[in-house]
C-alpha atoms as a PDB file:
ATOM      1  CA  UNK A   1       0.000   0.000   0.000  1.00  0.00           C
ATOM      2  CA  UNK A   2       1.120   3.340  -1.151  1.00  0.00           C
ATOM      3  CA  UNK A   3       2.079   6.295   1.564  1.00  0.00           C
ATOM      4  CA  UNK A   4       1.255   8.639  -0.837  1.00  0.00           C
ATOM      5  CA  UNK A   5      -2.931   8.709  -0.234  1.00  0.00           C
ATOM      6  CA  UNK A   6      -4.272  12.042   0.575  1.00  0.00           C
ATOM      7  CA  UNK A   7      -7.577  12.098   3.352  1.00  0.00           C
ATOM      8  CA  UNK A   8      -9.454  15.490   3.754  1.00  0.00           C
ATOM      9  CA  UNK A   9     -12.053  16.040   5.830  1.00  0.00           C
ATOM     10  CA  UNK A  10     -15.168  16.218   4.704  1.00  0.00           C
ATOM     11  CA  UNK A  11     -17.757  19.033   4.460  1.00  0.00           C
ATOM     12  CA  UNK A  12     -20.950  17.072   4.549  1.00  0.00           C
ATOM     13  CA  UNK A  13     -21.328  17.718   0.824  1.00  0.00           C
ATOM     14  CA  UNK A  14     -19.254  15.230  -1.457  1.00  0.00           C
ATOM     15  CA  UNK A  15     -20.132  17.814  -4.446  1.00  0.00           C
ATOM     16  CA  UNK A  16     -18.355  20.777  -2.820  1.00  0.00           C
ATOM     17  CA  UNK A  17     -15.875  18.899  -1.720  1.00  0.00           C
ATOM     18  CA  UNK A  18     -15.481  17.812  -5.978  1.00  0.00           C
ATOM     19  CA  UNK A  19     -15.602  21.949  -6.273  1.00  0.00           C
ATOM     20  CA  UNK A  20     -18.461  21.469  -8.227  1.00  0.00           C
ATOM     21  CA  UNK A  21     -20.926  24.615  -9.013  1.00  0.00           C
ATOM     22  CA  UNK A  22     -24.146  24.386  -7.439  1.00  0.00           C
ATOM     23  CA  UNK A  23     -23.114  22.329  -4.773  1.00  0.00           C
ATOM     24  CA  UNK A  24     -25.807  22.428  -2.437  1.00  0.00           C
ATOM     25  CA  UNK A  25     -28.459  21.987  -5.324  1.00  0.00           C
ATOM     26  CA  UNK A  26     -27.100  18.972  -6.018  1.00  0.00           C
ATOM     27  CA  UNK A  27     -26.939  17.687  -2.708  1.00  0.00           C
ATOM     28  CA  UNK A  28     -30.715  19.187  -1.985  1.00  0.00           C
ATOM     29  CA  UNK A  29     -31.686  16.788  -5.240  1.00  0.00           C
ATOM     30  CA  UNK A  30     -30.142  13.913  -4.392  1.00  0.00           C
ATOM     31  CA  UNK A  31     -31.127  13.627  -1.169  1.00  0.00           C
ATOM     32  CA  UNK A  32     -34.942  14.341  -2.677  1.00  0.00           C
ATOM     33  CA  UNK A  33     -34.012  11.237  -4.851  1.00  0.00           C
ATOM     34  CA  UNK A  34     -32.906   9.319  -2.080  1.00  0.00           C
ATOM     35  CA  UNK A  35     -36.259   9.150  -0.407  1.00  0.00           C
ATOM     36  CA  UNK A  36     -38.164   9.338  -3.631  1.00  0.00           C
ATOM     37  CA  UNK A  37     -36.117   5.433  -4.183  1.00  0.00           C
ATOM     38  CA  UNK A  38     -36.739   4.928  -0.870  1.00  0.00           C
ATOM     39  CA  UNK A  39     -40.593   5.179  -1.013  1.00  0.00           C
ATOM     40  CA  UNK A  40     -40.537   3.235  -4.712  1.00  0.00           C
ATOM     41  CA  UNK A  41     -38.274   0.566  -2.717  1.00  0.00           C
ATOM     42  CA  UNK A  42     -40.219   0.435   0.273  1.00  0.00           C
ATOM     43  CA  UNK A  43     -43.619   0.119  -1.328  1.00  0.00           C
ATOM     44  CA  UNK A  44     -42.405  -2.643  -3.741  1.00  0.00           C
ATOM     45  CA  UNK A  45     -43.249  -0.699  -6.655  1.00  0.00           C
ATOM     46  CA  UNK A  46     -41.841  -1.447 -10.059  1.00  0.00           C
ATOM     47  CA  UNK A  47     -40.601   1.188 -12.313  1.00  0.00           C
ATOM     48  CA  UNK A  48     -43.744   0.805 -14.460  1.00  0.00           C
ATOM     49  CA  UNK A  49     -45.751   1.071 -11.542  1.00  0.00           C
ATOM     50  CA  UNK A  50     -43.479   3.828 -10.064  1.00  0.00           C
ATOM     51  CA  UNK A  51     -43.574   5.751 -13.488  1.00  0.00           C
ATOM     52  CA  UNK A  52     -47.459   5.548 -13.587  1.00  0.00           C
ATOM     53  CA  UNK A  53     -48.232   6.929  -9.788  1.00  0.00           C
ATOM     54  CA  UNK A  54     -45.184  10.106 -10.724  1.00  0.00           C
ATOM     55  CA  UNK A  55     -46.858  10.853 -14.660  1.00  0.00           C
ATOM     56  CA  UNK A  56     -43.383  10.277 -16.013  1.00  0.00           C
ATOM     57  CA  UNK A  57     -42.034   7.698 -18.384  1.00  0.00           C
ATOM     58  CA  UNK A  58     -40.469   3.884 -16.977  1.00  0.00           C
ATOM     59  CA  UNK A  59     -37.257   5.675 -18.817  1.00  0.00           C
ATOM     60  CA  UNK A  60     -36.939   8.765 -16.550  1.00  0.00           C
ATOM     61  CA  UNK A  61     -37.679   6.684 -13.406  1.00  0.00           C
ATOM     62  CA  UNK A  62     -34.639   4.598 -14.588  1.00  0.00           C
ATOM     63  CA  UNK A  63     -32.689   7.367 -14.798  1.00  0.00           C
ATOM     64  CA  UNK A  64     -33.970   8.801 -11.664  1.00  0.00           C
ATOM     65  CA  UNK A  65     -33.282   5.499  -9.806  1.00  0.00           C
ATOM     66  CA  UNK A  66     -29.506   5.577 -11.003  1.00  0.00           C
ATOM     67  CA  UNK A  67     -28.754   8.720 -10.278  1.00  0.00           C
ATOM     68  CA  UNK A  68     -28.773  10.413 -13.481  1.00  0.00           C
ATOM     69  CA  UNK A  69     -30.239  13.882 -12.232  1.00  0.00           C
ATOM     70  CA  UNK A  70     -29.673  16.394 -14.343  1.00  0.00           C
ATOM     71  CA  UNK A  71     -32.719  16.122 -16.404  1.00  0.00           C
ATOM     72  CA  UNK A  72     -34.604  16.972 -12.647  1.00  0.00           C
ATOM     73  CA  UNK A  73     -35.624  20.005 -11.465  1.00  0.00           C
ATOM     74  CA  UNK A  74     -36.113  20.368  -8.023  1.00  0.00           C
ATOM     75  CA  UNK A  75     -39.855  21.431  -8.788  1.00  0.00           C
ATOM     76  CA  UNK A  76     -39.902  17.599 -10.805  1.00  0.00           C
ATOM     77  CA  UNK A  77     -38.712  15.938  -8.118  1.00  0.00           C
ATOM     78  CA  UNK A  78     -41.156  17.909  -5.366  1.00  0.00           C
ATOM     79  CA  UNK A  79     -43.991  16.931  -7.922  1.00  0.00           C
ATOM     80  CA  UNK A  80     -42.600  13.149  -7.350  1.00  0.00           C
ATOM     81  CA  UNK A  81     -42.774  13.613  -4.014  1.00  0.00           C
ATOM     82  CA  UNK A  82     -46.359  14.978  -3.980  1.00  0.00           C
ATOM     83  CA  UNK A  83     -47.612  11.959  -6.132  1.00  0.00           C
ATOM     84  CA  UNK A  84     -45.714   9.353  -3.620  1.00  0.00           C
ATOM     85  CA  UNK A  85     -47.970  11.176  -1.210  1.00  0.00           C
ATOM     86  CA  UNK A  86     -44.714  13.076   0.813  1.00  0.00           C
ATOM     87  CA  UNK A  87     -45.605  15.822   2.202  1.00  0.00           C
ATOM     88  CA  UNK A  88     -43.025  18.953   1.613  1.00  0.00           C
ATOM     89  CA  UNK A  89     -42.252  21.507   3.957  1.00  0.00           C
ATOM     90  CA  UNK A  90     -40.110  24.582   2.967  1.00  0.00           C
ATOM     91  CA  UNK A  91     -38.740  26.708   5.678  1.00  0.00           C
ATOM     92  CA  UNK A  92     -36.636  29.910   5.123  1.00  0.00           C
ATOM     93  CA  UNK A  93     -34.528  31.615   7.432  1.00  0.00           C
ATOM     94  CA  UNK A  94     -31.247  33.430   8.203  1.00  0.00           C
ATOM     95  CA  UNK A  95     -28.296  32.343   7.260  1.00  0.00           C
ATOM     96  CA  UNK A  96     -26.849  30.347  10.420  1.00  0.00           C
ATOM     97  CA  UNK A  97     -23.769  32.382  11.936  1.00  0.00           C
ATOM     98  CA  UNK A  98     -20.569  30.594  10.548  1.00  0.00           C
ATOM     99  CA  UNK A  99     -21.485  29.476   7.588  1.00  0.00           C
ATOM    100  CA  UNK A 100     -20.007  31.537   4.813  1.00  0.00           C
ATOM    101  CA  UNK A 101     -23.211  31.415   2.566  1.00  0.00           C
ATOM    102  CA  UNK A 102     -26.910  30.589   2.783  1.00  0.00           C
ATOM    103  CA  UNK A 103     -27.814  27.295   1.349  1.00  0.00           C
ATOM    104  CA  UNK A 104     -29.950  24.585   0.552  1.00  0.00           C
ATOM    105  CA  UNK A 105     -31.182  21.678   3.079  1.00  0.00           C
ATOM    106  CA  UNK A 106     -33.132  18.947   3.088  1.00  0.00           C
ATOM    107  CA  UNK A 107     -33.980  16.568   5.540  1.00  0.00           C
ATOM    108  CA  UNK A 108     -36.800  13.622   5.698  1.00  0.00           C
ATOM    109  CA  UNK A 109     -38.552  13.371   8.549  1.00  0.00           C
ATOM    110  CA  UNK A 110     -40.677  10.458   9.833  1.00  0.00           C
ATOM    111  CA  UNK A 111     -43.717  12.749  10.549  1.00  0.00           C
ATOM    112  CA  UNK A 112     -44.739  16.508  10.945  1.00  0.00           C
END
């Protein structure tokens, strides 16, 4: 094994940590998408049957399922969640002292 292996700590957002734009978008999307697969997973649904309940093709549930995201808006995938009967709560507030910027966030809950 090779000394020569770099470890940074982390953020808490693998695409800033890439220095990717958007950063925070993408994280707020994928972690939409994670419970979107988790709800299609947990209710056994197929993609057909998955693609029928969201009014979107068995293609773009395929994609959405492997993590191809870009074609998803976050408005898409709140529509998604709306038709897997999720309920969506926005809230808005200052930026939290020592963070740099204001951001995204998104966090499932098990009930409101």
């Amino acid at each position: 094994m090779k000394d020569d292996i770099e470890v940074h700590d982390s953020s808490g957002n693998v695409f800033e940590d890439m220095g990717m734009r958007d950063a925070e978008e993408r994280l707020a999307k994928a972690e939409l998408v994670r419970v979107i697969r988790k709800t299609i997973h947990d209710r056994k649904l197929t993609q057909a049957e998955a693609a029928e309940i969201l009014g979107a093709a068995q293609p773009d549930v395929s994609d959405l399922v492997r993590g191809k995201l870009s074609r998803f808006s976050m408005e898409r995938l709140e529509r998604f969640l709306n038709a897997l009967d999720m309920e969506i709560r926005i809230q808005v507030g200052p930026r939290p002292s020592g963070k740099s910027r204001a951001g995204i966030t998104v966090e499932f809950v098990g009930s409101f």
